[in-house]
PDB file of N, CA and C in Angstrom:
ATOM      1  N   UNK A   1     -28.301   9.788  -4.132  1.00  0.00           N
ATOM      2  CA  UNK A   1     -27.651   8.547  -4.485  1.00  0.00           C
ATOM      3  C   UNK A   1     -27.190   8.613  -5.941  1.00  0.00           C
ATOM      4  N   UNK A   2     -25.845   8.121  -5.691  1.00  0.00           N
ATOM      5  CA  UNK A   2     -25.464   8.008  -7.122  1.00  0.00           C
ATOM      6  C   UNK A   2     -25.221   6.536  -7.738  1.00  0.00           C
ATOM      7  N   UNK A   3     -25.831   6.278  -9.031  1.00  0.00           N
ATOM      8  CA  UNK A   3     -25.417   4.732  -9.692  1.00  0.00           C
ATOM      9  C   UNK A   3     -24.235   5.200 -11.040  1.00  0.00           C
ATOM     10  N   UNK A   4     -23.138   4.201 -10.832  1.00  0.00           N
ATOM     11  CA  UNK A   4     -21.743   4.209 -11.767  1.00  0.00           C
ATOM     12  C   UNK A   4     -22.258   2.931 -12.806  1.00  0.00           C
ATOM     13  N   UNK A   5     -22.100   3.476 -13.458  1.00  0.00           N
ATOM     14  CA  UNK A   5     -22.749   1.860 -14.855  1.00  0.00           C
ATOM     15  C   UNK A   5     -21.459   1.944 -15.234  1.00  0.00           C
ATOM     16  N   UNK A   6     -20.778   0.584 -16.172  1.00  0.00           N
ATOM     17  CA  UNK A   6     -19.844   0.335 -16.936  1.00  0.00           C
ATOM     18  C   UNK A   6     -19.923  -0.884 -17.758  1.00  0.00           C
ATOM     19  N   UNK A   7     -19.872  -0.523 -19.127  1.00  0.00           N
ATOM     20  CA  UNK A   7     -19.966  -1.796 -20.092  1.00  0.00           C
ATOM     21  C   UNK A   7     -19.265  -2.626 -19.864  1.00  0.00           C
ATOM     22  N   UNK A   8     -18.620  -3.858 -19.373  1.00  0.00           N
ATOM     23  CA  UNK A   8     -17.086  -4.382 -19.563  1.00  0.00           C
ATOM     24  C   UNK A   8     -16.838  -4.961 -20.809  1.00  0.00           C
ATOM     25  N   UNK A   9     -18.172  -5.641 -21.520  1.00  0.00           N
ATOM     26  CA  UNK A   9     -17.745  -5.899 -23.312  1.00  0.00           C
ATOM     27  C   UNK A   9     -17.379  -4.781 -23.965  1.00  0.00           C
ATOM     28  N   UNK A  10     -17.658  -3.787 -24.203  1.00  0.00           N
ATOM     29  CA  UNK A  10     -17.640  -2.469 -24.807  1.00  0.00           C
ATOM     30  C   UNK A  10     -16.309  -1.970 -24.629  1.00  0.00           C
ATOM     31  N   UNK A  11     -16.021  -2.220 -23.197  1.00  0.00           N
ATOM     32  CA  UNK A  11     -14.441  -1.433 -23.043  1.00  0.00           C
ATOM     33  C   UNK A  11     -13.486  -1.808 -23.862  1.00  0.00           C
ATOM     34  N   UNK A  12     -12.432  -1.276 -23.923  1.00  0.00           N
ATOM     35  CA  UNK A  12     -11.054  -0.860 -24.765  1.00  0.00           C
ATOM     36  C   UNK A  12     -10.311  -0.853 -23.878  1.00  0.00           C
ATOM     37  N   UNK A  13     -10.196  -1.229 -22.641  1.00  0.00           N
ATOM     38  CA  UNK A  13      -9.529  -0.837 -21.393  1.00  0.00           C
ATOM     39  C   UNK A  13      -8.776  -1.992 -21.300  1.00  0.00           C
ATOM     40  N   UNK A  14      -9.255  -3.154 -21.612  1.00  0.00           N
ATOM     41  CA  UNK A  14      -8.651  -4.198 -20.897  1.00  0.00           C
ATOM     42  C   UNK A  14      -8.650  -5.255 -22.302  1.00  0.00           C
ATOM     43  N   UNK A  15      -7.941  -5.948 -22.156  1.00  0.00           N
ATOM     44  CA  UNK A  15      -8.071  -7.591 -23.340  1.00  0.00           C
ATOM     45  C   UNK A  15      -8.878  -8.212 -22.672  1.00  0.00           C
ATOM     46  N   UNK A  16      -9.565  -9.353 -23.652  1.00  0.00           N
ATOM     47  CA  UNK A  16     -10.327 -10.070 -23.718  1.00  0.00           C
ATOM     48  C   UNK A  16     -10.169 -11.011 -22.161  1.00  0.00           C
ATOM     49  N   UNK A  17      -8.682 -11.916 -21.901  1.00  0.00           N
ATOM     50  CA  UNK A  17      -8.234 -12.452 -21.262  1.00  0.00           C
ATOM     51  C   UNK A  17      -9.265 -11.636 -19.445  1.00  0.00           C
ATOM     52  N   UNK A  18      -8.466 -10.354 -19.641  1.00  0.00           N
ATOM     53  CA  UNK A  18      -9.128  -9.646 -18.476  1.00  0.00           C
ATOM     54  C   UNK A  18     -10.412  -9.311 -18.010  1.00  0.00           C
ATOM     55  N   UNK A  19     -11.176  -9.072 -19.504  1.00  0.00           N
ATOM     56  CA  UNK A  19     -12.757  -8.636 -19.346  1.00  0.00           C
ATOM     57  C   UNK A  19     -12.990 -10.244 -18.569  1.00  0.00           C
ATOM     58  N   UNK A  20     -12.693 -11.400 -19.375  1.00  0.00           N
ATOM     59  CA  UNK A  20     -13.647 -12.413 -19.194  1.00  0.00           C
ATOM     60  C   UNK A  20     -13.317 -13.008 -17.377  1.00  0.00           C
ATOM     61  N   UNK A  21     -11.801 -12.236 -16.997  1.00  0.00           N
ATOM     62  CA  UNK A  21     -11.773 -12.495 -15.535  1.00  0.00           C
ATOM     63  C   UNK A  21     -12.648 -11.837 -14.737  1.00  0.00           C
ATOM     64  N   UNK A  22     -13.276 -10.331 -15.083  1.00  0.00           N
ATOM     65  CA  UNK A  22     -13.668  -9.344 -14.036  1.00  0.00           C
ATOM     66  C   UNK A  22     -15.309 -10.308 -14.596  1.00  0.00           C
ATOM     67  N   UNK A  23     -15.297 -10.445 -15.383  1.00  0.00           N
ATOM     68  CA  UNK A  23     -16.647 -10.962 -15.548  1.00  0.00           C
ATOM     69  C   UNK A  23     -17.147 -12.133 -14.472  1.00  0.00           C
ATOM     70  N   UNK A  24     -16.013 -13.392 -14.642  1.00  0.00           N
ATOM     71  CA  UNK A  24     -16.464 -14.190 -13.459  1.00  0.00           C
ATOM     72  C   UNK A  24     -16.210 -13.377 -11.979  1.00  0.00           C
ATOM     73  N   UNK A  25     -15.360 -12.859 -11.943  1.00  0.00           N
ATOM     74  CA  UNK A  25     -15.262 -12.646 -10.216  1.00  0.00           C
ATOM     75  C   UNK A  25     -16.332 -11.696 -10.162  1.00  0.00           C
ATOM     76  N   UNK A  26     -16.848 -10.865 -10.893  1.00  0.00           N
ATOM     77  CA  UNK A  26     -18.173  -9.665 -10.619  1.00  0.00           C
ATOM     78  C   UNK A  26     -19.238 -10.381 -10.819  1.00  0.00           C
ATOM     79  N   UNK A  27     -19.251 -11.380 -10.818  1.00  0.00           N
ATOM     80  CA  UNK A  27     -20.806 -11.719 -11.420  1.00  0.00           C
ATOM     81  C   UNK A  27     -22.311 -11.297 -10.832  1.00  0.00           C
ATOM     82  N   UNK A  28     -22.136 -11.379  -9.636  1.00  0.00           N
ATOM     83  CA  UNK A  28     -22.608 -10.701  -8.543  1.00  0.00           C
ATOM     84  C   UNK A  28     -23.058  -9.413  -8.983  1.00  0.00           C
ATOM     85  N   UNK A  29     -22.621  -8.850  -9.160  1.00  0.00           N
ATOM     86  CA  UNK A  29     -22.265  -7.615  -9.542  1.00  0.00           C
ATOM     87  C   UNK A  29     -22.899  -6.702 -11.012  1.00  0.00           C
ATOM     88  N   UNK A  30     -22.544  -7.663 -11.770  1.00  0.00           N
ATOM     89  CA  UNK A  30     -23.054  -7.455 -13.261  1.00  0.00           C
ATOM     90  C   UNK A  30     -24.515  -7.644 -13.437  1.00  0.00           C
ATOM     91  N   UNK A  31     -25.159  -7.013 -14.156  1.00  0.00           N
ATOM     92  CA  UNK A  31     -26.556  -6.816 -14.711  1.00  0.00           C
ATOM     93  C   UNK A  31     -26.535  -7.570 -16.062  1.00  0.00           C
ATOM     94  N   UNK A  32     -27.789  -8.189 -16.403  1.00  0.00           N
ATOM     95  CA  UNK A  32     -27.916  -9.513 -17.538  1.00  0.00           C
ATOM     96  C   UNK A  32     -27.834  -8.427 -18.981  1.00  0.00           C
ATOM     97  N   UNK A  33     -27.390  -7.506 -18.387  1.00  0.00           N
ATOM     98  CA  UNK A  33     -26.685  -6.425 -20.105  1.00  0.00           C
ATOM     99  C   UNK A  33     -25.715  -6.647 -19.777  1.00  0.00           C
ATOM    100  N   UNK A  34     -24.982  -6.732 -19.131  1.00  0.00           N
ATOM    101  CA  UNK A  34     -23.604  -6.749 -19.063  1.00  0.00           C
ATOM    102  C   UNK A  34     -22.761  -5.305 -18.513  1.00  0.00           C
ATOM    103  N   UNK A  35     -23.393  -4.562 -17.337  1.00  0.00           N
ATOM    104  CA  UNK A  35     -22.752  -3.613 -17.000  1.00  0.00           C
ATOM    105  C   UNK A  35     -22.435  -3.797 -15.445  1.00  0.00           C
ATOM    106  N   UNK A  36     -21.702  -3.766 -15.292  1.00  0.00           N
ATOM    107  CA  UNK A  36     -21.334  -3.202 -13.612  1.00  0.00           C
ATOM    108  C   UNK A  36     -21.947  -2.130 -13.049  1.00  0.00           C
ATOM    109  N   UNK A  37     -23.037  -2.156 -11.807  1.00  0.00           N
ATOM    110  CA  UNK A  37     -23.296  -0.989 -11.259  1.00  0.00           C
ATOM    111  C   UNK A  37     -23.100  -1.259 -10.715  1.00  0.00           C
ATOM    112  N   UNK A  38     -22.422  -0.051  -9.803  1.00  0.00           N
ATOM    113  CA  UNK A  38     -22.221   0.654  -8.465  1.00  0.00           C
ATOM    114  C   UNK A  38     -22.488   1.717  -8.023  1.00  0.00           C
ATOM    115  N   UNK A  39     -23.561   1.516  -6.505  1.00  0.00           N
ATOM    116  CA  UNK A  39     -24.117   2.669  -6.048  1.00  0.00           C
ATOM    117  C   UNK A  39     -23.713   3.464  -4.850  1.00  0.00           C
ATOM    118  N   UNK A  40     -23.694   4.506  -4.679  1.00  0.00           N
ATOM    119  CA  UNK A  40     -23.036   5.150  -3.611  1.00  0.00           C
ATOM    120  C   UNK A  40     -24.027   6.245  -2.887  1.00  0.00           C
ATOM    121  N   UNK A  41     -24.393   6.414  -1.735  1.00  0.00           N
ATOM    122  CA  UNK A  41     -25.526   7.040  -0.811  1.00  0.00           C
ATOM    123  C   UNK A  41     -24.441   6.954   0.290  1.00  0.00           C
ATOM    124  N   UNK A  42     -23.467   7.818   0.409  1.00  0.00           N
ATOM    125  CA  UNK A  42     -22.786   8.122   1.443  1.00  0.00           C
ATOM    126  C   UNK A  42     -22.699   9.731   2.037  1.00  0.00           C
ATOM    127  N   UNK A  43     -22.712  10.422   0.916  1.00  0.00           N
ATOM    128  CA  UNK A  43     -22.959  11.771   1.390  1.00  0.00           C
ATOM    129  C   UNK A  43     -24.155  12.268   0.728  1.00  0.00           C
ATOM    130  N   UNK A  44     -24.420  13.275   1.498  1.00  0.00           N
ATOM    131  CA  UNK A  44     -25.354  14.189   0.735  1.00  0.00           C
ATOM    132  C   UNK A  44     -25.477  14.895  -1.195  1.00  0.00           C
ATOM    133  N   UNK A  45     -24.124  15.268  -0.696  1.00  0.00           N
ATOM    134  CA  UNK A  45     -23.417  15.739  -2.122  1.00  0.00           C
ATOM    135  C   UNK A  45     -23.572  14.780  -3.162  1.00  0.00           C
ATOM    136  N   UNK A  46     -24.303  15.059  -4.441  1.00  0.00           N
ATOM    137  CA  UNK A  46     -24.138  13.895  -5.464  1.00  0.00           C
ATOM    138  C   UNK A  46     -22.767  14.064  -6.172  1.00  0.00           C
ATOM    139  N   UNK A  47     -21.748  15.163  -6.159  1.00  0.00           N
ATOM    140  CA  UNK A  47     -20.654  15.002  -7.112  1.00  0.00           C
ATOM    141  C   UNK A  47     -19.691  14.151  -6.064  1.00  0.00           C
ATOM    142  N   UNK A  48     -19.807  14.038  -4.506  1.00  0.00           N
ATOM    143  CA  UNK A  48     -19.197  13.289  -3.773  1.00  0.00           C
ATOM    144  C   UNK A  48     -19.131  12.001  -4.144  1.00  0.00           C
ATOM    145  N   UNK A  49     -20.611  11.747  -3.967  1.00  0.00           N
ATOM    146  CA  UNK A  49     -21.388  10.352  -4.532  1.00  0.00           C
ATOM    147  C   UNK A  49     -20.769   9.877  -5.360  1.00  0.00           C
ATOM    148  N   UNK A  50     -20.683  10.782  -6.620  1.00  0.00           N
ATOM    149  CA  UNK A  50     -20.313  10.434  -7.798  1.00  0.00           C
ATOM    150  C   UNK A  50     -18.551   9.819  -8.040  1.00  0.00           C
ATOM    151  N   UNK A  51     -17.684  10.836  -6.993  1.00  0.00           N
ATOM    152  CA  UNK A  51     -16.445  10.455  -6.891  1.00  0.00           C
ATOM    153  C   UNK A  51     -16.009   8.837  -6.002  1.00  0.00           C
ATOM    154  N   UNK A  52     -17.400   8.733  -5.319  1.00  0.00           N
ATOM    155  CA  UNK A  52     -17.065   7.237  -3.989  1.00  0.00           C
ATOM    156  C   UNK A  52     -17.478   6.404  -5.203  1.00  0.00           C
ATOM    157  N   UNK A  53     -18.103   6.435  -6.206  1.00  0.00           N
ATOM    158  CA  UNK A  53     -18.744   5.647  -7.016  1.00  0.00           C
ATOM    159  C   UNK A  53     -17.627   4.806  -7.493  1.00  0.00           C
ATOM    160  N   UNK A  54     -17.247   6.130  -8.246  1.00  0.00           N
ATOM    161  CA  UNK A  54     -15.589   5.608  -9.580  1.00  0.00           C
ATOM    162  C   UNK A  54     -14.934   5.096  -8.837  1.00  0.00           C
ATOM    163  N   UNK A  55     -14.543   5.475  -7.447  1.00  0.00           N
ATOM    164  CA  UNK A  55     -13.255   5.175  -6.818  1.00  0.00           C
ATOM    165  C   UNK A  55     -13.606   3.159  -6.479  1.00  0.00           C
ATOM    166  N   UNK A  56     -14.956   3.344  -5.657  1.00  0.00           N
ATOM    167  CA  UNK A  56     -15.533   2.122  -5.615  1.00  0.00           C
ATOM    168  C   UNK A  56     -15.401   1.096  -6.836  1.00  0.00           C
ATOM    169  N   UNK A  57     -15.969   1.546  -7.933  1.00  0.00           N
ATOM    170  CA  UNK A  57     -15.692   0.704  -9.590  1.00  0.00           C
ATOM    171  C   UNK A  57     -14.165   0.147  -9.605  1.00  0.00           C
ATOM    172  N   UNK A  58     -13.541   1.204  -9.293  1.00  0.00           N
ATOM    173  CA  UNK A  58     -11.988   1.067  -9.569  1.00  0.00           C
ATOM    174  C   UNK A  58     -11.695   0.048  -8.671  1.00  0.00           C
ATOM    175  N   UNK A  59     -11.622   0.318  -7.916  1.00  0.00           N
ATOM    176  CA  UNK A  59     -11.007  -0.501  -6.375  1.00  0.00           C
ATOM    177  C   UNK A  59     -11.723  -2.088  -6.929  1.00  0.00           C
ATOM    178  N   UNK A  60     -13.165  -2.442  -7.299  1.00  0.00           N
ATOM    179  CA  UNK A  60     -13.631  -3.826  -7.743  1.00  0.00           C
ATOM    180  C   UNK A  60     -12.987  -4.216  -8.613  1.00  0.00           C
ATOM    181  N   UNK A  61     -12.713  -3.617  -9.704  1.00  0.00           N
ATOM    182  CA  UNK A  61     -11.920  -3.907 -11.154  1.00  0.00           C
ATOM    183  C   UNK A  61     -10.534  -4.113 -10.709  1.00  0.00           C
ATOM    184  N   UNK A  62      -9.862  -3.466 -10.077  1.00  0.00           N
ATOM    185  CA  UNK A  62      -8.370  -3.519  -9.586  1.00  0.00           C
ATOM    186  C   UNK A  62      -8.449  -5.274  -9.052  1.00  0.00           C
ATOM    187  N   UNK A  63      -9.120  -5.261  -7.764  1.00  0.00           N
ATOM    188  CA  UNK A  63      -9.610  -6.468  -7.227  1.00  0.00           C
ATOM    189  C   UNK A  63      -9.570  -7.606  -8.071  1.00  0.00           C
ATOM    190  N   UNK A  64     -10.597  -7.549  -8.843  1.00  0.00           N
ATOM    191  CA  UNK A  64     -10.612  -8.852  -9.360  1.00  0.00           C
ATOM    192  C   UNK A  64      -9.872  -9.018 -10.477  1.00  0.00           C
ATOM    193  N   UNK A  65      -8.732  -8.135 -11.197  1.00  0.00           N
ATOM    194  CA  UNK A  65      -7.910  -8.854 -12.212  1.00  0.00           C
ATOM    195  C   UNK A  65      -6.929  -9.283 -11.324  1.00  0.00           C
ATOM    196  N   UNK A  66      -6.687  -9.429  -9.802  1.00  0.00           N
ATOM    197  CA  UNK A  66      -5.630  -9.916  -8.928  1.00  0.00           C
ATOM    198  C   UNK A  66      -5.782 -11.460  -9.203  1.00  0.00           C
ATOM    199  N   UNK A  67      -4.884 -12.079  -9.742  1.00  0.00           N
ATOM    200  CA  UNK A  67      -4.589 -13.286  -9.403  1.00  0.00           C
ATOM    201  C   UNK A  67      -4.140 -14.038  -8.737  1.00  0.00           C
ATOM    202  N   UNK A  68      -4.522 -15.216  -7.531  1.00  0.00           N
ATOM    203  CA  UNK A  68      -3.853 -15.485  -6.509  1.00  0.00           C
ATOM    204  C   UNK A  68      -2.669 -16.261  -6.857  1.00  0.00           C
ATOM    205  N   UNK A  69      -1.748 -16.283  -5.866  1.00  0.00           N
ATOM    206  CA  UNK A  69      -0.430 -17.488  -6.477  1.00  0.00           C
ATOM    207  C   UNK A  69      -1.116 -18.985  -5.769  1.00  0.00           C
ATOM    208  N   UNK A  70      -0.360 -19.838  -6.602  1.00  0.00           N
ATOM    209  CA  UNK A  70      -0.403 -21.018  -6.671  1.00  0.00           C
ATOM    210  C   UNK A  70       0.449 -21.260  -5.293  1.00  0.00           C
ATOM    211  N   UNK A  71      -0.958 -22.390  -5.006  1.00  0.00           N
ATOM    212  CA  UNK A  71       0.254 -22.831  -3.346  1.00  0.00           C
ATOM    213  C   UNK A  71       0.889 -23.881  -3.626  1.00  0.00           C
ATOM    214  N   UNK A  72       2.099 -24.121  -3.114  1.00  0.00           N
ATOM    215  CA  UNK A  72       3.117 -25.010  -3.380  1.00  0.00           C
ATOM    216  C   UNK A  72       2.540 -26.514  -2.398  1.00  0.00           C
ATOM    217  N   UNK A  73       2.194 -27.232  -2.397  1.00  0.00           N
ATOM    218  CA  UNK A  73       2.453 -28.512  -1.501  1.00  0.00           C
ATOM    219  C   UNK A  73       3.822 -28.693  -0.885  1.00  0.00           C
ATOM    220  N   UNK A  74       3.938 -28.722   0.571  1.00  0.00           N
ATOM    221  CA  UNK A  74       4.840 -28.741   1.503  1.00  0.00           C
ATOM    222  C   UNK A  74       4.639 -29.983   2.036  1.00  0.00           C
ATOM    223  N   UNK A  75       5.983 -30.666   2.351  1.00  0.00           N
ATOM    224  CA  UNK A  75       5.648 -32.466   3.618  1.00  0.00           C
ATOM    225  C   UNK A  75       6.125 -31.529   4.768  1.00  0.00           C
ATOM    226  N   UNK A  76       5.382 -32.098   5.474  1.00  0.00           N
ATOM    227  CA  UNK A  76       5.336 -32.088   6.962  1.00  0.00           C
ATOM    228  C   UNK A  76       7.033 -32.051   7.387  1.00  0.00           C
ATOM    229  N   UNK A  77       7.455 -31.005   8.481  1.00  0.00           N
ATOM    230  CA  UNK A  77       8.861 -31.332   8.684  1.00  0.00           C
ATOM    231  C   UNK A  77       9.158 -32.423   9.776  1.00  0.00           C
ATOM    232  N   UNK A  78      10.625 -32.659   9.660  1.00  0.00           N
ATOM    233  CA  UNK A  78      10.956 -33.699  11.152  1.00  0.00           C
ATOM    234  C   UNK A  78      10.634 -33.319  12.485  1.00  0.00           C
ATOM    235  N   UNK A  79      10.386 -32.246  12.985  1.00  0.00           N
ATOM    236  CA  UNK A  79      10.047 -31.659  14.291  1.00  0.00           C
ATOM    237  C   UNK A  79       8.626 -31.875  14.625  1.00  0.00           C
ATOM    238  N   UNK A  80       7.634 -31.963  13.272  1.00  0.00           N
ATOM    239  CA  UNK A  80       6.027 -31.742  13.413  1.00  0.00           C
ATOM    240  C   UNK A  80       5.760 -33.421  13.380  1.00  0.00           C
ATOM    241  N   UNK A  81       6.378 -34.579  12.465  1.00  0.00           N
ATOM    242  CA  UNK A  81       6.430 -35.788  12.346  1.00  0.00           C
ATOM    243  C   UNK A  81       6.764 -36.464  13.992  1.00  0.00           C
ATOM    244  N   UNK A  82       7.755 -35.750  14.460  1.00  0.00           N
ATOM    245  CA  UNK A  82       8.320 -36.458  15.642  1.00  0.00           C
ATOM    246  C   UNK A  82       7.087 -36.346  16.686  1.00  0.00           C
ATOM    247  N   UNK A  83       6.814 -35.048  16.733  1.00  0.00           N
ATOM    248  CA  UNK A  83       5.506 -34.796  17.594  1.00  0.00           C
ATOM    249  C   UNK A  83       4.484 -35.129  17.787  1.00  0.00           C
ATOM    250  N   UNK A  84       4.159 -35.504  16.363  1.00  0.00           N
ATOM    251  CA  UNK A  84       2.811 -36.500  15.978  1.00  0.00           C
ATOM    252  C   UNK A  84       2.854 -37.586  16.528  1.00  0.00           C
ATOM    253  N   UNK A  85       4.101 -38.423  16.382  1.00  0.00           N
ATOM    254  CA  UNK A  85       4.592 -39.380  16.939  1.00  0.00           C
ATOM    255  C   UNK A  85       4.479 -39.327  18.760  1.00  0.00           C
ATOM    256  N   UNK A  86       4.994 -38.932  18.888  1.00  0.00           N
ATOM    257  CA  UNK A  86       5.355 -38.627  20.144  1.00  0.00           C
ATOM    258  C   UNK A  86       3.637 -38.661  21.060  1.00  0.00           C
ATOM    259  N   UNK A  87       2.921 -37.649  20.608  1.00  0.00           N
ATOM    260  CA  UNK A  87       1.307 -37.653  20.988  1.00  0.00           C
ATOM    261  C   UNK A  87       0.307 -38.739  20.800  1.00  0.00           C
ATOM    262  N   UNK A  88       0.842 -39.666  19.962  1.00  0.00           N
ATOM    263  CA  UNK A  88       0.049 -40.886  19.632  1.00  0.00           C
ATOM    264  C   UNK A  88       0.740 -41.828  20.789  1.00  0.00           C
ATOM    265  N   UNK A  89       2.293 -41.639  20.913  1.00  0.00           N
ATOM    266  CA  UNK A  89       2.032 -42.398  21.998  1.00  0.00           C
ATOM    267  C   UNK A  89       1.720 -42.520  23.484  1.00  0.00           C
ATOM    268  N   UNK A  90       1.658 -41.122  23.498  1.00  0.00           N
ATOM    269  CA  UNK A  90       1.463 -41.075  24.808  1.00  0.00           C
ATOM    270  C   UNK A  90      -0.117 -41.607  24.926  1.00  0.00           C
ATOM    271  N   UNK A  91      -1.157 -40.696  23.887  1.00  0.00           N
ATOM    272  CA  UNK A  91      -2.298 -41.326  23.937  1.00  0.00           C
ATOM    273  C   UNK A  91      -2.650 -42.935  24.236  1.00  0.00           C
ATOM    274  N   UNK A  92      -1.666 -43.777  23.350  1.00  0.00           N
ATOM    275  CA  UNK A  92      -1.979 -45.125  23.607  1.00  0.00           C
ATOM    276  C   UNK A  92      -0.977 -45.920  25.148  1.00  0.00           C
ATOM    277  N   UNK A  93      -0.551 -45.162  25.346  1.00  0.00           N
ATOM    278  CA  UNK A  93       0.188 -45.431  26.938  1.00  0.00           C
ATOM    279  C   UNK A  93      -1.174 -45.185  27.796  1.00  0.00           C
ATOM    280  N   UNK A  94      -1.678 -44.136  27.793  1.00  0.00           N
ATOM    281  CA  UNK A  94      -2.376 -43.625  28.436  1.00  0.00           C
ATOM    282  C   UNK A  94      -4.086 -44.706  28.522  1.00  0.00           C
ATOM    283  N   UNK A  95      -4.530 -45.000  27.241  1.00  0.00           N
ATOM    284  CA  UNK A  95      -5.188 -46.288  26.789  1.00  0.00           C
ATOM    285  C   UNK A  95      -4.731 -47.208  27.718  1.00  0.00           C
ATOM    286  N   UNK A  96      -3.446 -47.937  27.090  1.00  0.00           N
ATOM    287  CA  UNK A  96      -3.203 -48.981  28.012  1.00  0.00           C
ATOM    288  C   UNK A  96      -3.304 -49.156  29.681  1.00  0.00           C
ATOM    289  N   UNK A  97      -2.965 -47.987  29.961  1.00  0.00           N
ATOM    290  CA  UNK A  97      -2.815 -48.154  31.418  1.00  0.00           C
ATOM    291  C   UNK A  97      -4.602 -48.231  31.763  1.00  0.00           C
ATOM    292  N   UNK A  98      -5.762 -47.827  30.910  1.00  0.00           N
ATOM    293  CA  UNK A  98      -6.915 -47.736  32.016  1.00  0.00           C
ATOM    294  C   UNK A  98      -7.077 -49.783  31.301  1.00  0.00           C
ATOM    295  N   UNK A  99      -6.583 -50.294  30.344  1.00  0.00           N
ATOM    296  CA  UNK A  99      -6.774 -51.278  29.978  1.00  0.00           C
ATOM    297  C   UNK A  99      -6.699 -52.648  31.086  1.00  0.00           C
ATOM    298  N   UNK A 100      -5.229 -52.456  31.244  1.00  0.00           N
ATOM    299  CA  UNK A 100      -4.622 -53.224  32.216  1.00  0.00           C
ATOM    300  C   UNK A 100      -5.235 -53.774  33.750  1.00  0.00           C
ATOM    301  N   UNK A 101      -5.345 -55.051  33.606  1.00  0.00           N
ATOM    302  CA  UNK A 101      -6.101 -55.807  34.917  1.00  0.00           C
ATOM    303  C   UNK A 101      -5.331 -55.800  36.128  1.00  0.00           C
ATOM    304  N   UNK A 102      -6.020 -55.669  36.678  1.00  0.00           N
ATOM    305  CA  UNK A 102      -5.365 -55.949  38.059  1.00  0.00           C
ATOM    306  C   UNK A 102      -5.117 -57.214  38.675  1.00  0.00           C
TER     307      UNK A 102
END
């Protein structure tokens, strides 16, 4: 088994802006020093190990400086409005009729 440590205060890799993103999305992740480990027990081979490790680190770090886009608020169109419509009344047709006396 191999363990990948990485400072993220220490690095030079990234601005401030970025460390303090990988920081919240890893938190999980991070040790109360402040390093990222990642462990890898996939092959036998430790220089294997060692390569699933980095690639693993990388792939998390890539990950979490992704920022999602902002969702736009959409109204409902005329086709989905009409329908709505349309299903309410049938529902209350459908009401009425077990209503209705004989």
């Amino acid at each position: 088994m191999v363990e990948a440590w990485w400072h993220i205060q220490n690095s030079h890799a990234f601005t401030p802006e970025e460390k303090e993103l990988i920081q919240t999305k890893l938190a999980n992740r991070i040790n109360k020093d402040g390093y990222l480990v990642v462990k890898s027990s996939e092959t036998r081979s430790q220089l294997e190990n060692k390569h699933i490790a980095l690639q693993k680190m990388q792939e998390l770090v890539a990950q979490s400086l992704v920022v999602p886009k902002k969702r736009k608020p959409t109204k409902p169109g005329k086709a989905a409005k009409e329908r709505r419509l349309e299903s309410k009344r049938r529902e209350s047709f459908k009401k009425q009729m077990r209503r209705s006396d004989w």
